[in-house]
N, C-alpha and C. Protein backbone atom coordinates (compact mmCIF):
# COMPACT_ATOMS: atom_id res chain seq x y z
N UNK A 1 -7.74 12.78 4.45
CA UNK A 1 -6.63 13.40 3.80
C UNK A 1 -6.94 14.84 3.41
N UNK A 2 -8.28 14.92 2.29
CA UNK A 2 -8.34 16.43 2.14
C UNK A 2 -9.36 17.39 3.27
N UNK A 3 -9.58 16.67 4.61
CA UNK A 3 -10.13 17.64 5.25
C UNK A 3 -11.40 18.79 4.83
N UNK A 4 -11.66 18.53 3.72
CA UNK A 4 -13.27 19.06 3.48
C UNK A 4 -14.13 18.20 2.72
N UNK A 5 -14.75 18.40 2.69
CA UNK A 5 -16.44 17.65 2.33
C UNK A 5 -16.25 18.01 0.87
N UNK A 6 -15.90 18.30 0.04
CA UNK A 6 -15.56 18.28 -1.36
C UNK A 6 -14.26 18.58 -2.27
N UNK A 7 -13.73 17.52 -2.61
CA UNK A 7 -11.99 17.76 -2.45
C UNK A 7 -11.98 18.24 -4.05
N UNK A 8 -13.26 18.19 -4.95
CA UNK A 8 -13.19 18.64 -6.28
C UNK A 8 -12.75 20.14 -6.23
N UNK A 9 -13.47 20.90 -5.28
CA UNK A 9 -12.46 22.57 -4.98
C UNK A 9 -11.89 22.68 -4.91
N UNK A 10 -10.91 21.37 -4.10
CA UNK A 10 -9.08 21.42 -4.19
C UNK A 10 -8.68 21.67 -4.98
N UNK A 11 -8.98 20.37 -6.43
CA UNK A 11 -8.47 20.51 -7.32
C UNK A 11 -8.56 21.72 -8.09
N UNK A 12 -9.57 22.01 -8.30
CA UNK A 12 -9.94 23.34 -9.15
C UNK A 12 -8.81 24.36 -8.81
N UNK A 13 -8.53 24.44 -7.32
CA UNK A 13 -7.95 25.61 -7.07
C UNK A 13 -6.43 25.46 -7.28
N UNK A 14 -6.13 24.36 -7.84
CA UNK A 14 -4.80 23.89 -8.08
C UNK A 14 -4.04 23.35 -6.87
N UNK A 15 -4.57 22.89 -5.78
CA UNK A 15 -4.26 22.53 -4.19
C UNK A 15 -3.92 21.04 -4.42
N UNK A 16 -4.74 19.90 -5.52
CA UNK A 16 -4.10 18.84 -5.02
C UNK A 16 -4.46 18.30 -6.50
N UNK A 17 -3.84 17.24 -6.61
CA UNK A 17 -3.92 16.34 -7.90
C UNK A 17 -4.72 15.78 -8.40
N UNK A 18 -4.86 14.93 -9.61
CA UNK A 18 -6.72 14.72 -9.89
C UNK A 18 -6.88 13.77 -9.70
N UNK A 19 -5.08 12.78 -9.48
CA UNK A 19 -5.32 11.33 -8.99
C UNK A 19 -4.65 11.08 -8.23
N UNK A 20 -4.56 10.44 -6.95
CA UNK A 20 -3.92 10.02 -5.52
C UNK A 20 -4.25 8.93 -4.82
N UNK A 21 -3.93 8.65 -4.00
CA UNK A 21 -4.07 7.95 -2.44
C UNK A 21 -4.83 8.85 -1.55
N UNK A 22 -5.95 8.03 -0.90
CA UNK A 22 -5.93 8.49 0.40
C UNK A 22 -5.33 8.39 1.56
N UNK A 23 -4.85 7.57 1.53
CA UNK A 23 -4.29 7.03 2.84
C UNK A 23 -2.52 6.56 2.32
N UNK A 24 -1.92 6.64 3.05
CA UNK A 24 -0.42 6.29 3.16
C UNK A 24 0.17 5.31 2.51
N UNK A 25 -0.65 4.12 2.94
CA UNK A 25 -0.33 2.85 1.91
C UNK A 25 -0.17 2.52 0.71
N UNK A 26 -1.12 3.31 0.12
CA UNK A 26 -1.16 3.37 -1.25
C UNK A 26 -2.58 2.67 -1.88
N UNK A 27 -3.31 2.28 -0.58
CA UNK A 27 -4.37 1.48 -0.86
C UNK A 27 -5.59 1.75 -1.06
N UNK A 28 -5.54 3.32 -1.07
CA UNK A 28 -7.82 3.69 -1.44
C UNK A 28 -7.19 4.78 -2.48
N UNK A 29 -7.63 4.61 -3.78
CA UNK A 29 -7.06 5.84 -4.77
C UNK A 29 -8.04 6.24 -5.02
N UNK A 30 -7.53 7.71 -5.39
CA UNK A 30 -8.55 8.12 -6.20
C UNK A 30 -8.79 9.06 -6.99
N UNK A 31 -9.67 9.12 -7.82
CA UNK A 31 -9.76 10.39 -9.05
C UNK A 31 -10.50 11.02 -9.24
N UNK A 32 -10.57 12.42 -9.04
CA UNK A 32 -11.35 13.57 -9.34
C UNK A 32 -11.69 13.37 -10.96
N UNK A 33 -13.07 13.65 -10.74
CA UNK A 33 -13.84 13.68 -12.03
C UNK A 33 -14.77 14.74 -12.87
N UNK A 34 -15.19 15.74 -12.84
CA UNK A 34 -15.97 16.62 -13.38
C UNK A 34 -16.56 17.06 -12.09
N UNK A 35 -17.42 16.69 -11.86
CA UNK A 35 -17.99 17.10 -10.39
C UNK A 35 -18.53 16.25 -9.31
N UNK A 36 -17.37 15.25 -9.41
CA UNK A 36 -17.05 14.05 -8.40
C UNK A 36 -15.94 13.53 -8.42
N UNK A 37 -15.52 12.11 -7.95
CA UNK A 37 -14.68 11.46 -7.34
C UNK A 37 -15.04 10.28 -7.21
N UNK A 38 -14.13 9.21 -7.91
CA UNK A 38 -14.15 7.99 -7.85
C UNK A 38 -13.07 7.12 -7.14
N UNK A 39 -13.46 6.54 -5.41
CA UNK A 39 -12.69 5.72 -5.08
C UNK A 39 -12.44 4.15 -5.12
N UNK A 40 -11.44 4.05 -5.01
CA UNK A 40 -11.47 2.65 -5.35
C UNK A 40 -10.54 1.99 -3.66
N UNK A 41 -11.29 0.91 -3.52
CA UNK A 41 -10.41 0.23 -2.07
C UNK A 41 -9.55 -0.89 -2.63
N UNK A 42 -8.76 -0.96 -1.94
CA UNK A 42 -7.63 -2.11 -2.10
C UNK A 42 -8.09 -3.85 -2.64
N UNK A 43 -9.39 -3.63 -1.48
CA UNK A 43 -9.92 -5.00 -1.49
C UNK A 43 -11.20 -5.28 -3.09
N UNK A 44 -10.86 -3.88 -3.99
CA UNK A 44 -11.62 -4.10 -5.12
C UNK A 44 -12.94 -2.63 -5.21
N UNK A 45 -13.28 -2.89 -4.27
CA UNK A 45 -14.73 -1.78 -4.24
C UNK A 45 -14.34 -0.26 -4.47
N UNK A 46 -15.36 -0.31 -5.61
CA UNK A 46 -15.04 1.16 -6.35
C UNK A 46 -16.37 1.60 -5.86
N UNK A 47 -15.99 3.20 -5.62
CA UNK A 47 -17.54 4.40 -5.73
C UNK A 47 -16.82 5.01 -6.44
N UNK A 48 -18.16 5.66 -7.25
CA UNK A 48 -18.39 6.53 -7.46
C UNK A 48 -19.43 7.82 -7.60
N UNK A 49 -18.94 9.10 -7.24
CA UNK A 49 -20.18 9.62 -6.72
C UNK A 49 -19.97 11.24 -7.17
N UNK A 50 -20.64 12.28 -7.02
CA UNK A 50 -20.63 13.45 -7.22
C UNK A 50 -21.01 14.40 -6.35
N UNK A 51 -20.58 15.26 -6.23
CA UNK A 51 -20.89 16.81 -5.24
C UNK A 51 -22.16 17.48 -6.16
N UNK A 52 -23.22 18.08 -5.16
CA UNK A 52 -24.01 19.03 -5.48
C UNK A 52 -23.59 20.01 -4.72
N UNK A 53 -24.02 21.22 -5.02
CA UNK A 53 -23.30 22.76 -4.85
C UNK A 53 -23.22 23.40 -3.36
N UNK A 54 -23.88 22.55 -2.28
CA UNK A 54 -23.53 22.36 -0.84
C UNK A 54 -23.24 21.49 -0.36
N UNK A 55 -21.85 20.35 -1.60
CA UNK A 55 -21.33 19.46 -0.98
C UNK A 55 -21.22 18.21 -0.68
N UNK A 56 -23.22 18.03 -0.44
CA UNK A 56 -23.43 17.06 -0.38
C UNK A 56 -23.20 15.64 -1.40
N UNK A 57 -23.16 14.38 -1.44
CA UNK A 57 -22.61 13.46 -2.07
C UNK A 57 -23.87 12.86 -2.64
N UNK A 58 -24.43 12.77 -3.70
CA UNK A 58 -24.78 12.56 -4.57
C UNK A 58 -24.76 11.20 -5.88
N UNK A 59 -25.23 10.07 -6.08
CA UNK A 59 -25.28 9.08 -6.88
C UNK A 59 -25.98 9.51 -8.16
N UNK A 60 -25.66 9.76 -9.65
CA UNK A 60 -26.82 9.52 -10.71
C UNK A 60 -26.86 8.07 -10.51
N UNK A 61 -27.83 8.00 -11.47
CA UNK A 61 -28.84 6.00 -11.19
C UNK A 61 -27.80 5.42 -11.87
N UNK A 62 -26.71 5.93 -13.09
CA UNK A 62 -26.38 4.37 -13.68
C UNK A 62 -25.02 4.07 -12.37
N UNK A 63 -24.03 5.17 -11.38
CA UNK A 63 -23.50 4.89 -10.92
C UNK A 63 -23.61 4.12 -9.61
N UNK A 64 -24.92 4.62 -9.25
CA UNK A 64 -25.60 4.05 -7.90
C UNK A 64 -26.09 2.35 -8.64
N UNK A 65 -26.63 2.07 -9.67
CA UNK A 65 -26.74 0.93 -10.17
C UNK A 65 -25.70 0.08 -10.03
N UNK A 66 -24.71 0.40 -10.43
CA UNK A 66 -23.03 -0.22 -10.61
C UNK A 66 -22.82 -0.12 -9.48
N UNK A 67 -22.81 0.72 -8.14
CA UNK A 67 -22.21 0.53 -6.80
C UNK A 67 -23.10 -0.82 -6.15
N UNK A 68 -24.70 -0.85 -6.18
CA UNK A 68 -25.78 -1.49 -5.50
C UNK A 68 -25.43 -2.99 -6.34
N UNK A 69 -25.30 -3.16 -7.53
CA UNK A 69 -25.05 -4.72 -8.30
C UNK A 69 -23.98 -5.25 -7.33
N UNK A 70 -23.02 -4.60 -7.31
CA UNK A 70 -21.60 -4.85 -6.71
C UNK A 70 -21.09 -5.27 -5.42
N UNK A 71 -22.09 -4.45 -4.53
CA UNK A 71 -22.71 -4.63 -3.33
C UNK A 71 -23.53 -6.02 -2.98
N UNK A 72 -24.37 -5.86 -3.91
CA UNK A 72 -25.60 -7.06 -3.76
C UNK A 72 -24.77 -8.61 -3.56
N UNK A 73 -23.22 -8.23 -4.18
CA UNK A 73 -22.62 -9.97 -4.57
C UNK A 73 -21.75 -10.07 -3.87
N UNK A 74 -21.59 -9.09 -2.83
CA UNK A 74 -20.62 -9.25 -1.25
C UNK A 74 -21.22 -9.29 -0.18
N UNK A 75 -21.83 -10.88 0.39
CA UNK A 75 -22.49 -10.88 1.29
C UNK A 75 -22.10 -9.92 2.82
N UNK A 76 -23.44 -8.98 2.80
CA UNK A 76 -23.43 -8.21 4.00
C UNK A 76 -22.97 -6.79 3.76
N UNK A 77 -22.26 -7.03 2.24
CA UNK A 77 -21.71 -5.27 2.13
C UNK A 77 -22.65 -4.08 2.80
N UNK A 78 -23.67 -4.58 1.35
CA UNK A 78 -25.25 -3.31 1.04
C UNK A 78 -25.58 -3.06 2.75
N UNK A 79 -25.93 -4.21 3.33
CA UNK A 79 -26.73 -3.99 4.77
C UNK A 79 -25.38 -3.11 5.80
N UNK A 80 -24.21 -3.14 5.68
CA UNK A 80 -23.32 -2.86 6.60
C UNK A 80 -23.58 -0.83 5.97
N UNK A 81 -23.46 -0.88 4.54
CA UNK A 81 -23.38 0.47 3.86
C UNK A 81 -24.64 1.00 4.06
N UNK A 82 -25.76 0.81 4.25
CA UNK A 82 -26.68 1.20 4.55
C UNK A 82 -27.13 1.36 5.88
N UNK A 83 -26.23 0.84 6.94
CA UNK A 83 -26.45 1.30 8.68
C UNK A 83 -26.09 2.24 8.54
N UNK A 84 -25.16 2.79 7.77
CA UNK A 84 -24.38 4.15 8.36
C UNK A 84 -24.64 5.60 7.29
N UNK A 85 -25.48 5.63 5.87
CA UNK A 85 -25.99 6.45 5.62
C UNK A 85 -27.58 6.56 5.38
N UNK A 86 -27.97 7.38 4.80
CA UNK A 86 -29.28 7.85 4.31
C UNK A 86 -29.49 7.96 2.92
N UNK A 87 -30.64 8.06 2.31
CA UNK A 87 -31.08 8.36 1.58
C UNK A 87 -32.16 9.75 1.33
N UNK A 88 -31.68 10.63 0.82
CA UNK A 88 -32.93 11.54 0.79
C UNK A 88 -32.88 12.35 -0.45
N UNK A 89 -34.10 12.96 -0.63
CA UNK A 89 -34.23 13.51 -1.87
C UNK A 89 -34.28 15.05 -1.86
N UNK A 90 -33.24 15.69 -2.80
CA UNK A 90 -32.89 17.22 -2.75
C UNK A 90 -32.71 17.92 -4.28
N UNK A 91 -34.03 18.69 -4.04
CA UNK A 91 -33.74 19.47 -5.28
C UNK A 91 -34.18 18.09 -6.35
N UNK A 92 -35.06 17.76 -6.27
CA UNK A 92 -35.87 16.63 -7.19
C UNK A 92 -34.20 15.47 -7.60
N UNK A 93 -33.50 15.60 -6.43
CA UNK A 93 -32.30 14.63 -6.87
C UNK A 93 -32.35 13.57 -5.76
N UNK A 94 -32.28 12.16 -5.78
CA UNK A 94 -31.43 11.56 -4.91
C UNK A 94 -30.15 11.46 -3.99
N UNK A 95 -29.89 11.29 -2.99
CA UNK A 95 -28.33 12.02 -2.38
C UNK A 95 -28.44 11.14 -0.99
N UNK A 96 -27.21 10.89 -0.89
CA UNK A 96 -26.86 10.05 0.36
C UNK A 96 -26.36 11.01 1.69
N UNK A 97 -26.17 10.65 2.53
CA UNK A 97 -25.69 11.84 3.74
C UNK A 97 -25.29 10.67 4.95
N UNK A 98 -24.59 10.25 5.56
CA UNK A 98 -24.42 9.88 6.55
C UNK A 98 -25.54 10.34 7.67
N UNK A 99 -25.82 9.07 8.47
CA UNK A 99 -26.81 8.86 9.19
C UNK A 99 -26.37 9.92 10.48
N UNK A 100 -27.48 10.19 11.30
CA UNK A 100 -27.08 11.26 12.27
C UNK A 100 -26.87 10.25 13.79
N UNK A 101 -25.88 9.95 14.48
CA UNK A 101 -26.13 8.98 15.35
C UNK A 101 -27.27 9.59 16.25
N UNK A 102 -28.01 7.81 16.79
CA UNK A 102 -29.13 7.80 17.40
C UNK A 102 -30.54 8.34 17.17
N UNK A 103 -29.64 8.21 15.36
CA UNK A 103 -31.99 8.51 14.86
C UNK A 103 -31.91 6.75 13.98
């Protein structure tokens, strides 16, 4: 929907609302937060997560705690969410990134 890698600039710039839909249905919402964004899916599963200053997507521990518990009690979630990003550490922070295909 917002076509860039951090839709918190949208808002700032007065371009889009602080709470919405992503999608048409009405079924992935979501809300801009200080310097993130919390979605939520239809079928229940909430993230939440934050931008660092190139964008990248970012977990502090108590939110990444609350996503990984949540995960842990939907057989197959964690392992399906974890084929498709990374983990790496930036700027003494933790931060997720989508995996690069074929590494």
């Amino acid at each position: 929907m917002f076509e860039v890698k951090n839709p918190c600039k949208l808002y700032w710039q007065g371009l889009v609302k602080r709470t919405g839909f992503l999608d048409n249905e009405g079924k992935i919402e979501y809300s801009i937060h200080g310097s993130g964004c919390t979605v939520e899916f239809d079928n229940g599963d909430i993230v939440s997560f934050d931008f660092l200053e190139d964008d990248s997507i970012t977990f502090d521990l108590f939110k990444f705690e609350i996503f990984v518990s949540e995960k842990l009690n939907n057989s197959g979630g964690l392992t399906k969410l974890f084929q498709k990003i990374e983990l790496y550490k930036k700027d003494d922070k933790w931060a997720l990134r989508n995996k690069v295909e074929g590494c």
